[in-house]
Protein backbone atom coordinates (compact mmCIF):
# COMPACT_ATOMS: atom_id res chain seq x y z
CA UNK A 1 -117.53 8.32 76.64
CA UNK A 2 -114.17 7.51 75.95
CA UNK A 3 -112.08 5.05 77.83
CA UNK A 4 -109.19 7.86 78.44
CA UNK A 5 -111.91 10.42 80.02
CA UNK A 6 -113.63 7.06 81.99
CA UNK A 7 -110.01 6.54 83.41
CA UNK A 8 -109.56 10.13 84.76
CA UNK A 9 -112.99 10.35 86.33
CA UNK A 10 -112.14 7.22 88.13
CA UNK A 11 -109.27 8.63 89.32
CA UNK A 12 -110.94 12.07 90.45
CA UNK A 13 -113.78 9.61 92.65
CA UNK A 14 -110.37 8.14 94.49
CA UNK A 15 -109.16 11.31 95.12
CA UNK A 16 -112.07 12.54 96.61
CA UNK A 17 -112.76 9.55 99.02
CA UNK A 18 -109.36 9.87 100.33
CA UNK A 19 -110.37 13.40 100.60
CA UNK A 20 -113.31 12.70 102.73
CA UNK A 21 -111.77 10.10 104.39
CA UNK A 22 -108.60 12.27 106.11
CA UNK A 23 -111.56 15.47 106.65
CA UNK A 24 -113.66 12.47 108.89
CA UNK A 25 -110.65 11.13 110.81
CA UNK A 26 -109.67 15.07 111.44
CA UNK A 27 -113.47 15.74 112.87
CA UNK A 28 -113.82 12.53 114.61
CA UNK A 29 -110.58 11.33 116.60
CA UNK A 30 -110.04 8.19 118.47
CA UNK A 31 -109.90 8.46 121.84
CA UNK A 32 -108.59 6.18 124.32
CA UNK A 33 -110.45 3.74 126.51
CA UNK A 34 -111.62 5.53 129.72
CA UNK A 35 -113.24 4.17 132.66
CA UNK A 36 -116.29 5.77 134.40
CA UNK A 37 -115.92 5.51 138.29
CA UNK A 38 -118.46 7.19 140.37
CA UNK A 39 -119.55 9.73 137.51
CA UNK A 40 -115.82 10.32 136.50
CA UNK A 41 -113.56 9.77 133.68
CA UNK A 42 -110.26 8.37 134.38
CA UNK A 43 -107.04 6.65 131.98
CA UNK A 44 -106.60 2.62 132.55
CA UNK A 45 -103.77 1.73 135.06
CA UNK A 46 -100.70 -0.15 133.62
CA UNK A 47 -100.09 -3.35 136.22
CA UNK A 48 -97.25 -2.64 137.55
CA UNK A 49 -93.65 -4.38 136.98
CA UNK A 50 -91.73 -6.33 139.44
CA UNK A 51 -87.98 -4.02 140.35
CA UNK A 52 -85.56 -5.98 138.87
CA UNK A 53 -83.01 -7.68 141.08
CA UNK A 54 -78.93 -7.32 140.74
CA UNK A 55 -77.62 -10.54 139.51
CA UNK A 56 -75.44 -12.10 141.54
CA UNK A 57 -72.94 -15.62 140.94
CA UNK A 58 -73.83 -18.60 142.65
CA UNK A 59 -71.55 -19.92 145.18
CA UNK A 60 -68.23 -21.55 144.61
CA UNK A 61 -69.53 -24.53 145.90
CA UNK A 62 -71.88 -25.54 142.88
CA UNK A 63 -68.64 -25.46 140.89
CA UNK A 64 -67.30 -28.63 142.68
CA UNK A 65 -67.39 -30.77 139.63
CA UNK A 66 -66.43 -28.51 137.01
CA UNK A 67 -63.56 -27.70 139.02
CA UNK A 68 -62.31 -31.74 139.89
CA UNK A 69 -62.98 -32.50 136.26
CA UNK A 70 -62.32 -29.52 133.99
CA UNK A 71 -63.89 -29.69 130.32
CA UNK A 72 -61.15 -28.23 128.16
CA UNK A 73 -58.47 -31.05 129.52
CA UNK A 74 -58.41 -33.95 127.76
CA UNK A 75 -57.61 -36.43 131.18
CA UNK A 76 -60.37 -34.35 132.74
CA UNK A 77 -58.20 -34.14 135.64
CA UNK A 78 -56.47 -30.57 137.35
CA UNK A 79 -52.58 -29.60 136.22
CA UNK A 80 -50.62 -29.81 138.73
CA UNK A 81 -49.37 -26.13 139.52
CA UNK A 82 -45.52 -25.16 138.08
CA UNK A 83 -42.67 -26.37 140.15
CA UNK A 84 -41.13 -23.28 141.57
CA UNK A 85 -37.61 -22.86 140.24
CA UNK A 86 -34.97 -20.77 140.65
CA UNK A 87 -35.51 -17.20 138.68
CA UNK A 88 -33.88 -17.10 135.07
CA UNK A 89 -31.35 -14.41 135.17
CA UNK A 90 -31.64 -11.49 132.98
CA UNK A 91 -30.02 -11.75 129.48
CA UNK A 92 -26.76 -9.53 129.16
CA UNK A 93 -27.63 -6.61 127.26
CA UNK A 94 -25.16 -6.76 124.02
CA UNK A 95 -21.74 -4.05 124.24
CA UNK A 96 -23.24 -0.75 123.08
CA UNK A 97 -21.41 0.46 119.69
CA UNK A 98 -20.90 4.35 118.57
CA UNK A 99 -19.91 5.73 114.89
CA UNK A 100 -17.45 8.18 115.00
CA UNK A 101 -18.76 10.63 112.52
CA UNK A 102 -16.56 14.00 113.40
CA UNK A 103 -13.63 15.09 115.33
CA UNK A 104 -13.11 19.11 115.70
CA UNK A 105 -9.49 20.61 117.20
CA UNK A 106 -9.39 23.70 118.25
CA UNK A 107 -6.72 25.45 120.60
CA UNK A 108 -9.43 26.20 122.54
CA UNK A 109 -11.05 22.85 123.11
CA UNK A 110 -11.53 19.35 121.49
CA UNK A 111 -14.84 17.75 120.45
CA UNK A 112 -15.81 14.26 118.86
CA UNK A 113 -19.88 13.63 117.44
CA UNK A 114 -20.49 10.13 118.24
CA UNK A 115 -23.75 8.03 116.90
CA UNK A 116 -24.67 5.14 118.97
CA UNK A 117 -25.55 1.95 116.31
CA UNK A 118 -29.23 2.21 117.42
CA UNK A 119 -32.50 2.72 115.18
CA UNK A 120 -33.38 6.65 115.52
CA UNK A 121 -30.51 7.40 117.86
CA UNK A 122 -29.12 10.81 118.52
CA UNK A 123 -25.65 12.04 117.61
CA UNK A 124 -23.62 12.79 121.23
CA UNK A 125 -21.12 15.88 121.15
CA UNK A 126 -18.45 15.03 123.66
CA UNK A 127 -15.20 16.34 124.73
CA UNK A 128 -12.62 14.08 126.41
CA UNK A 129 -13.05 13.01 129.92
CA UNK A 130 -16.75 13.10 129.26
CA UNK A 131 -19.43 9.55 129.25
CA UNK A 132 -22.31 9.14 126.48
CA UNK A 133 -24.16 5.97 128.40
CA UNK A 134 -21.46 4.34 130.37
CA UNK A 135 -18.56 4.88 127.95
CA UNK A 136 -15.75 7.61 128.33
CA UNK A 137 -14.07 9.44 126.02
CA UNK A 138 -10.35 8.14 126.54
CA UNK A 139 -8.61 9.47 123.49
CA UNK A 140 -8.84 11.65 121.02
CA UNK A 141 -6.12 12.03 117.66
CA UNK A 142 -6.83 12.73 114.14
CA UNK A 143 -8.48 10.21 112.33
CA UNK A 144 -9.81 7.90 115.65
CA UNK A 145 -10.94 8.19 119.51
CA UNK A 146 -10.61 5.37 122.28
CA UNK A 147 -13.94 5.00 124.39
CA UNK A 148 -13.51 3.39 127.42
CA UNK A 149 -16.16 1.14 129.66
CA UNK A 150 -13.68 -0.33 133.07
CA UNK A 151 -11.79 -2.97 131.67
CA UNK A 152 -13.41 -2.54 128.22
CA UNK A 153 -12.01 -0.27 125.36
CA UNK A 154 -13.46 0.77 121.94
CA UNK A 155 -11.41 2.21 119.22
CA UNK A 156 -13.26 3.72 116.61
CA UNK A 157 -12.15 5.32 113.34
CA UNK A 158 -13.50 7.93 111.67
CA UNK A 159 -16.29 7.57 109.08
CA UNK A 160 -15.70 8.84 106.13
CA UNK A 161 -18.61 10.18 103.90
CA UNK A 162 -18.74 8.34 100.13
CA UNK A 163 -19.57 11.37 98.04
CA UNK A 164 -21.55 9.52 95.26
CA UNK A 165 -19.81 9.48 91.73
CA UNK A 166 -20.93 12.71 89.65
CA UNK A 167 -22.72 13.05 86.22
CA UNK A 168 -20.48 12.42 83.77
CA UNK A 169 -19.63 15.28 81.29
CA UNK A 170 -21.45 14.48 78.26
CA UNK A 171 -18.96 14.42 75.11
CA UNK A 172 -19.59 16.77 72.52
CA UNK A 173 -21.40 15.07 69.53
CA UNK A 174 -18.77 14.13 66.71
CA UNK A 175 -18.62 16.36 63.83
CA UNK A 176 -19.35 15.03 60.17
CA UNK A 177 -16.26 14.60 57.98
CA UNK A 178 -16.94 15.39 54.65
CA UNK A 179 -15.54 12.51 52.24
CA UNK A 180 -12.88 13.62 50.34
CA UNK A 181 -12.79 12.91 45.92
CA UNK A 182 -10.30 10.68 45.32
CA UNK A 183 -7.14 11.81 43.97
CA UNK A 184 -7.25 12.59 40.21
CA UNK A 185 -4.32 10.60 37.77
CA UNK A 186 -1.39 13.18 37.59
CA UNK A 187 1.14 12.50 34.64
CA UNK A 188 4.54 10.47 36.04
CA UNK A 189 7.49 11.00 34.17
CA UNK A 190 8.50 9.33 31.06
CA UNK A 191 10.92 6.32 31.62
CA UNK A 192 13.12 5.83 28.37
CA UNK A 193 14.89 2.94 27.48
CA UNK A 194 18.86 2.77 28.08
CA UNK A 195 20.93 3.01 24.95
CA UNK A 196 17.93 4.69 23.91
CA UNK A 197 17.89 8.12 23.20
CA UNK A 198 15.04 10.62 22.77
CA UNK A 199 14.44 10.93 18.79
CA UNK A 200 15.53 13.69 17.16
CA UNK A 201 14.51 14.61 13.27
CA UNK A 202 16.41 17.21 11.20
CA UNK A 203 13.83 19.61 9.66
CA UNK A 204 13.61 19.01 6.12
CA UNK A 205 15.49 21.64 3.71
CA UNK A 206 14.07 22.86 1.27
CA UNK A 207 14.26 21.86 -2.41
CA UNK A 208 15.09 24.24 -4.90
């Protein structure tokens, strides 16, 4: 016999003790301990456990010590408690500031949009004679408006938008300029000596 086919028949012997083994603990099982009074069959009895009690602080008085000499002082001795002074007063709140971002005229009626200088504030639409907070709308021309707070004024121009400079129009590429041939060498005229004039030569007669 071959060791390969000894190695599978070992294999097939586990298999069928483990077999056997799970079909035995299926017939047969366990039970727990019972106890046999008077002919009869009854489960054990757990002891029974004590009710727990709320939990409740000691009294102040076993504190005494820790209190005269607390732990997390370095003199190990009590503060003595803050001297009662007078009350800080309140910090003035800072004069409230607008933008003046519009002013519309019509015959009808006048209106101003007004931005207070605050992080996510609203934009107001009054007309004169009304309040945004505790300012009043005073005066109203062209170009400014006049708030007004008792003894306190505000002028405020108007803000003008910066329109942001535009793309600049692009320049038509520059067009090749073909080299021009250099001039050819005309003739210039013929400069003759003075007291000099042009040659002249009889034709020769002819001989008889």
């Amino acid at each position: 016999m071959s060791a390969k086919s000894l190695f599978l028949w070992l294999w097939v012997l586990v298999g069928a003790l483990a077999a056997a083994a799970l079909v035995w603990q299926w017939r047969h099982p366990p039970h727990p301990p019972t106890l046999e009074i008077n002919g009869g069959t009854r489960l054990p009895e757990l002891p029974a456990a004590a009710p727990l009690e709320p939990f409740q602080l000691p009294p102040l008085e076993q504190y005494g010590e820790v209190m005269a000499r607390p732990l997390f002082i370095a003199t190990r001795r009590p503060e003595p408690p803050p001297e009662e002074g007078a009350p800080e007063p309140p910090p003035a709140d800072p004069e409230r500031t607008f933008v003046l971002l519009g002013v519309m005229r019509t015959p009808e009626a006048t209106t101003v949009l007004l931005r207070p200088e605050e992080p996510n504030a609203k934009t107001a639409r009054i007309r004169p004679g009304e309040t945004v907070g505790e300012w009043r709308l005073e005066t109203v021309s062209a170009d400014r408006v006049v708030l007004r707070k008792g003894e306190l004024t505000q002028e405020l121009p108007l803000v003008r938008p910066i329109r942001p400079p535009g793309p600049r129009a692009a320049r038509p590429p520059a067009r090749p300029t073909r080299a021009m041939p250099p001039p050819m060498d005309q003739p210039g005229p013929v400069v003759t000596p003075q007291g000099e004039g042009p040659s002249t030569q009889a034709p020769a007669s002819p001989q008889n």
